[in-house]
Protein backbone atom coordinates (compact mmCIF):
# COMPACT_ATOMS: atom_id res chain seq x y z
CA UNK A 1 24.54 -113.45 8.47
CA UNK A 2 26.36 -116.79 9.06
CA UNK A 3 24.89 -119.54 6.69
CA UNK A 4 24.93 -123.48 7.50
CA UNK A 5 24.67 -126.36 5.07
CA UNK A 6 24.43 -130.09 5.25
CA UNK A 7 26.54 -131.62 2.68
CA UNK A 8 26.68 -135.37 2.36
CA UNK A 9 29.70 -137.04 1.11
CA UNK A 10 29.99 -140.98 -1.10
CA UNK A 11 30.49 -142.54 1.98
CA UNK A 12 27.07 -141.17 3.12
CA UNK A 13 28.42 -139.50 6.00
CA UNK A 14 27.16 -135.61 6.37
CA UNK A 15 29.27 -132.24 6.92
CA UNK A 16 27.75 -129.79 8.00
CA UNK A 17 29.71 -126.07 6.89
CA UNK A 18 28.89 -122.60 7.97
CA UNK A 19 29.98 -119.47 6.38
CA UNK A 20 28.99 -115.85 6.28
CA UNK A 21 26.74 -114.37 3.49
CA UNK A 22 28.76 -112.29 1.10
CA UNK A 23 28.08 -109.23 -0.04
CA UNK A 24 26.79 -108.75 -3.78
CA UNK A 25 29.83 -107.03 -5.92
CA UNK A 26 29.35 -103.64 -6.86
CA UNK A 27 28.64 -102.55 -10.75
CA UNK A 28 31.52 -102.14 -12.68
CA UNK A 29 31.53 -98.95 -14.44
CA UNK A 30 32.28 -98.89 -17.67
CA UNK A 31 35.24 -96.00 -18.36
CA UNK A 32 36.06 -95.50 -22.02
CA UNK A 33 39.64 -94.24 -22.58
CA UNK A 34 39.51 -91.35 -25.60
CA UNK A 35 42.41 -91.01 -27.46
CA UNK A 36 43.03 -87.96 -28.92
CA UNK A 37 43.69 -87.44 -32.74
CA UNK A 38 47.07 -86.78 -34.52
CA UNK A 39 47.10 -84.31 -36.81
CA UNK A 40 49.21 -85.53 -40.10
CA UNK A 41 52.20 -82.66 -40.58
CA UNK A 42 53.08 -81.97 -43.90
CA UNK A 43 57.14 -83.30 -44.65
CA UNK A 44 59.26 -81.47 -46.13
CA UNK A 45 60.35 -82.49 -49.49
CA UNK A 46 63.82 -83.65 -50.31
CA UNK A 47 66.25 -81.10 -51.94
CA UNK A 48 67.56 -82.06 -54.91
CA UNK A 49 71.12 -83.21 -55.27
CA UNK A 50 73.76 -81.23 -57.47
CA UNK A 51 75.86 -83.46 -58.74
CA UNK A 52 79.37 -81.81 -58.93
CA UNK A 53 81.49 -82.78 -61.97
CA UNK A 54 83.70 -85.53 -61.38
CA UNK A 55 87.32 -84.86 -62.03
CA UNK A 56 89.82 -87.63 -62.57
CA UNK A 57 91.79 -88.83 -60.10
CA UNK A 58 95.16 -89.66 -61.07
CA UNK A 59 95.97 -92.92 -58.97
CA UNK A 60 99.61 -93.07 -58.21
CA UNK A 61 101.42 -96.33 -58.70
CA UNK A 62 102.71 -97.87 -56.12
CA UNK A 63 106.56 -98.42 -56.06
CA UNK A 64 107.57 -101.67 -56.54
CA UNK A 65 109.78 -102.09 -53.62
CA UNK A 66 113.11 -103.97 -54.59
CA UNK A 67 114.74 -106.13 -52.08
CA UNK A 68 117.62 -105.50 -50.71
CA UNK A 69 120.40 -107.63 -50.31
CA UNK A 70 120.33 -109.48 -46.69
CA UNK A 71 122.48 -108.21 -44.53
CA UNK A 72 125.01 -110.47 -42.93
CA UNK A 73 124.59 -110.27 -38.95
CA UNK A 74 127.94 -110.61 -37.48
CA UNK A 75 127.93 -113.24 -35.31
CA UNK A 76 130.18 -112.12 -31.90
CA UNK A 77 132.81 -114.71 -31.27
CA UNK A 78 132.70 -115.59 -27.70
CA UNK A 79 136.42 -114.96 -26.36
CA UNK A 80 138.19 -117.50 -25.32
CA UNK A 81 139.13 -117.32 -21.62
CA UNK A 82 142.98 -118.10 -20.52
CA UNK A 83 142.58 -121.25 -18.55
CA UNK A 84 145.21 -121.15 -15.83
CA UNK A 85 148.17 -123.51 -16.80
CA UNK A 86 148.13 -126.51 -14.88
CA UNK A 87 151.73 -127.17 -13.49
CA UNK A 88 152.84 -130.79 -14.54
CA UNK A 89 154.28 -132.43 -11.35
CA UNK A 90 157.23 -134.55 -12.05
CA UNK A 91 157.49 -138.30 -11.59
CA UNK A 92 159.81 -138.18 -8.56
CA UNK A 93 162.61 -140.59 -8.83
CA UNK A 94 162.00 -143.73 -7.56
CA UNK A 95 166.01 -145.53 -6.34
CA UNK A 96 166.09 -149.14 -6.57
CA UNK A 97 166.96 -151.76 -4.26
CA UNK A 98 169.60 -154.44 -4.83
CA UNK A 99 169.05 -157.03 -2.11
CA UNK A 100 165.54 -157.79 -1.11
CA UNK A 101 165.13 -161.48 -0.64
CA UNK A 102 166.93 -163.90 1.86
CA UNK A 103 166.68 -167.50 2.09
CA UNK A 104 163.90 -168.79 4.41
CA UNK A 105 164.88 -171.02 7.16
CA UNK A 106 163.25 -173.86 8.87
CA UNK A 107 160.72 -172.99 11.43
CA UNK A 108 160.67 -174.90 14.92
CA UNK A 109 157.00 -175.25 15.15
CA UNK A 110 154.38 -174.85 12.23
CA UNK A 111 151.91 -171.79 12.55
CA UNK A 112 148.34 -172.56 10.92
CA UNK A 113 147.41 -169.34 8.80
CA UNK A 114 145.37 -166.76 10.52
CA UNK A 115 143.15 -165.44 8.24
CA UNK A 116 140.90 -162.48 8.55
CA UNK A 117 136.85 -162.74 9.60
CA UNK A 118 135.14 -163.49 6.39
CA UNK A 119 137.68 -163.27 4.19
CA UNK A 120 135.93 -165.67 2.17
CA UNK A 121 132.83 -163.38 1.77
CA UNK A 122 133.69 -160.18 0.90
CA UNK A 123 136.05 -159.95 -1.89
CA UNK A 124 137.09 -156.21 -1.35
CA UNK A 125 139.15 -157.00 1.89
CA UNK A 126 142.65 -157.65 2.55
CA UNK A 127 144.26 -160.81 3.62
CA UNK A 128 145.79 -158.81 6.58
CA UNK A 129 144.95 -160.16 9.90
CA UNK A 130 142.35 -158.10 12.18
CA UNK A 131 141.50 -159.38 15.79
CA UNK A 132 137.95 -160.39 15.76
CA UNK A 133 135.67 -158.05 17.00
CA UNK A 134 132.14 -159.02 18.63
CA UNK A 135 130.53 -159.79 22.47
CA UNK A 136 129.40 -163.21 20.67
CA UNK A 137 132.48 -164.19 18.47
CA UNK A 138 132.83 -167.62 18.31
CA UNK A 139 136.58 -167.25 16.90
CA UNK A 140 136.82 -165.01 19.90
CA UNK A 141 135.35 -168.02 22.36
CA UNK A 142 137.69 -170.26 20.46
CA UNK A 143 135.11 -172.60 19.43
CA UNK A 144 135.58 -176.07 17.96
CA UNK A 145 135.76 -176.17 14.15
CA UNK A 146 136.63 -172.13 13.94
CA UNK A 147 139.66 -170.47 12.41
CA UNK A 148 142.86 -169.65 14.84
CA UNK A 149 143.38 -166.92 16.44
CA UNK A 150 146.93 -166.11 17.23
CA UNK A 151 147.52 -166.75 20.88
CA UNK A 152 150.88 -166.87 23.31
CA UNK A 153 150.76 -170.84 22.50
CA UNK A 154 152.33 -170.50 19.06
CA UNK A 155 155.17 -168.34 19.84
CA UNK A 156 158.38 -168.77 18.91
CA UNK A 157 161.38 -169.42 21.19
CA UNK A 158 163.54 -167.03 22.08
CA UNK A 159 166.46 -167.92 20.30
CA UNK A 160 164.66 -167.72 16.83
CA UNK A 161 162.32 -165.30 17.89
CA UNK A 162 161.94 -162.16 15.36
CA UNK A 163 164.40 -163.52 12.78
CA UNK A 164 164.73 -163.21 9.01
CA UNK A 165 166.49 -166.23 7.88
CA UNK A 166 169.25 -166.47 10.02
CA UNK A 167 169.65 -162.38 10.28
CA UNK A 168 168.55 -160.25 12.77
CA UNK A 169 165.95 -157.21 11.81
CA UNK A 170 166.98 -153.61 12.34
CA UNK A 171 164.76 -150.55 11.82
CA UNK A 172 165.63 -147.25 10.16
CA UNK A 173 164.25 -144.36 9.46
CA UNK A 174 167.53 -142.32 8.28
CA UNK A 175 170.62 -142.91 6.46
CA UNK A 176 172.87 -142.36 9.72
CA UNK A 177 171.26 -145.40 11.02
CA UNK A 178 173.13 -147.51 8.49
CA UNK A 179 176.41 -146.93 10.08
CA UNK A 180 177.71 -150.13 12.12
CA UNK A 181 175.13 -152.61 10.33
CA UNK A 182 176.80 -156.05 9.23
CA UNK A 183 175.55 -156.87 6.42
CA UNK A 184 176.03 -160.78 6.91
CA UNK A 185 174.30 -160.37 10.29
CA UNK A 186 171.16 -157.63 9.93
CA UNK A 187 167.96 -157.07 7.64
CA UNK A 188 166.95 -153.66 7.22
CA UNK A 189 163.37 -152.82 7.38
CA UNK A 190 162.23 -148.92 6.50
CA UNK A 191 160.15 -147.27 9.14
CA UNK A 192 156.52 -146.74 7.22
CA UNK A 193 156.11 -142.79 8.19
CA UNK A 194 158.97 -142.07 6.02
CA UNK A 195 158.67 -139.70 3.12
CA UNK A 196 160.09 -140.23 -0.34
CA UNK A 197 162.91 -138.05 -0.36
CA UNK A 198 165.03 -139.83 2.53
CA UNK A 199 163.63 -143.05 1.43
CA UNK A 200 165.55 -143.11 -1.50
CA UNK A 201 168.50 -141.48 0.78
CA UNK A 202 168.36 -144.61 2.65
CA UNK A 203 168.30 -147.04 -0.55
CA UNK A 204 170.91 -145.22 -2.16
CA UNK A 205 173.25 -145.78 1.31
CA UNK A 206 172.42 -149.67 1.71
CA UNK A 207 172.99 -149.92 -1.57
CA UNK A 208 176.39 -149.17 -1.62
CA UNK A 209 176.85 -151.09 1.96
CA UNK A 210 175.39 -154.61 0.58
CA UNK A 211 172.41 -154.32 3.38
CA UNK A 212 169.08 -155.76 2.40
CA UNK A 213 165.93 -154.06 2.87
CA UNK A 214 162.70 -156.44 3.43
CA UNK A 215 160.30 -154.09 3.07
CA UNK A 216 160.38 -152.51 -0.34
CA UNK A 217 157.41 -151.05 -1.91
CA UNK A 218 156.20 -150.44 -5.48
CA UNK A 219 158.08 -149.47 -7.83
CA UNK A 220 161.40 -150.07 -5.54
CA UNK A 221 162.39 -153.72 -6.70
């Protein structure tokens, strides 16, 4: 059977809720758990000990143990590996020159000093004259205020051209060269891809001819 009830609320507005009827529980039935008795069993009693009859142990001493004398570990010496001898080069010999400097003479027309692109700045290069390389050069352009740049304006004429003092320049790059060189008359200058060994042939030959050689190096003069 469905039941309905009017509840009313604080507000004083009403519900109204409907529900079945439920059914009345059944009686619990009381069930009563017997526990069965122990029955106390009778321990045993303890047998008594026999004490055996003690017997004296004789406790060794223990051995003093004596130290023995350190042994001395051999230390391996590494062996010493045979370097390779180095072979000692000898100084090579070195001839001398006798005549090396001539008197200058008076030029026709005075050359201004061409001196390499930023010389000035970097203090590792050499005062050796490079052409100027660079599309916007102004050395190249030949601008005003600039360094010179050789040109075919300061050459020299012909009849002084390419000499040393008032001799003319011959170059050699063996000792059968020498022959027919007057000495009043020609320089000697060494070609540069010659080796040690016929340089000092060459030295040794104008030597004993009275030629001068404007080109020695170190150790030469």
């Amino acid at each position: 059977m469905s039941e309905t009830k009017i509840v009313r609320g604080e507000s004083g507005q009403t519900k109204i809720i409907r529900g079945t009827q439920k059914a009345k529980p059944k009686e619990e039935v009381e069930t009563k758990v017997v526990k069965p008795e122990l029955k106390e069993v009778a321990k045993p009693e303890p047998k008594e000990k026999t004490e055996k009859p003690k017997t004296e142990e004789v406790k060794e001493k223990p051995k003093e143990k004596t130290k023995e004398p350190a042994k001395k570990e051999k230390t391996e010496k590494p062996k010493e590996t045979e370097k390779p001898k180095e072979k000692v080069r000898k100084p090579k010999e070195i001839a001398k020159i006798k005549f090396h400097k001539i008197a200058e003479r008076k030029r026709a027309k005075k050359k201004p000093r061409f001196i390499r692109t930023e010389l000035y700045k970097i203090p590792r290069m050499k005062d050796k004259w490079r052409k100027p390389v660079g599309i916007d050069s102004k050395r190249l352009e030949k601008k005003r205020g600039k360094a010179a740049v050789p040109s075919i304006g300061y050459k020299q004429p012909e009849t002084v051209r390419g000499l040393v003092g008032d001799r003319i320049t011959v170059r050699v790059s063996n000792p059968k060269e020498l022959k027919g060189i007057d000495p009043k008359k020609h320089v000697v200058i060494i070609a540069g891809n010659v080796g040690r060994k016929k340089r000092n042939e060459i030295i040794k030959a104008a030597n004993t001819a009275g030629l001068t050689i404007i080109n020695p190096r170190k150790g030469e003069v």
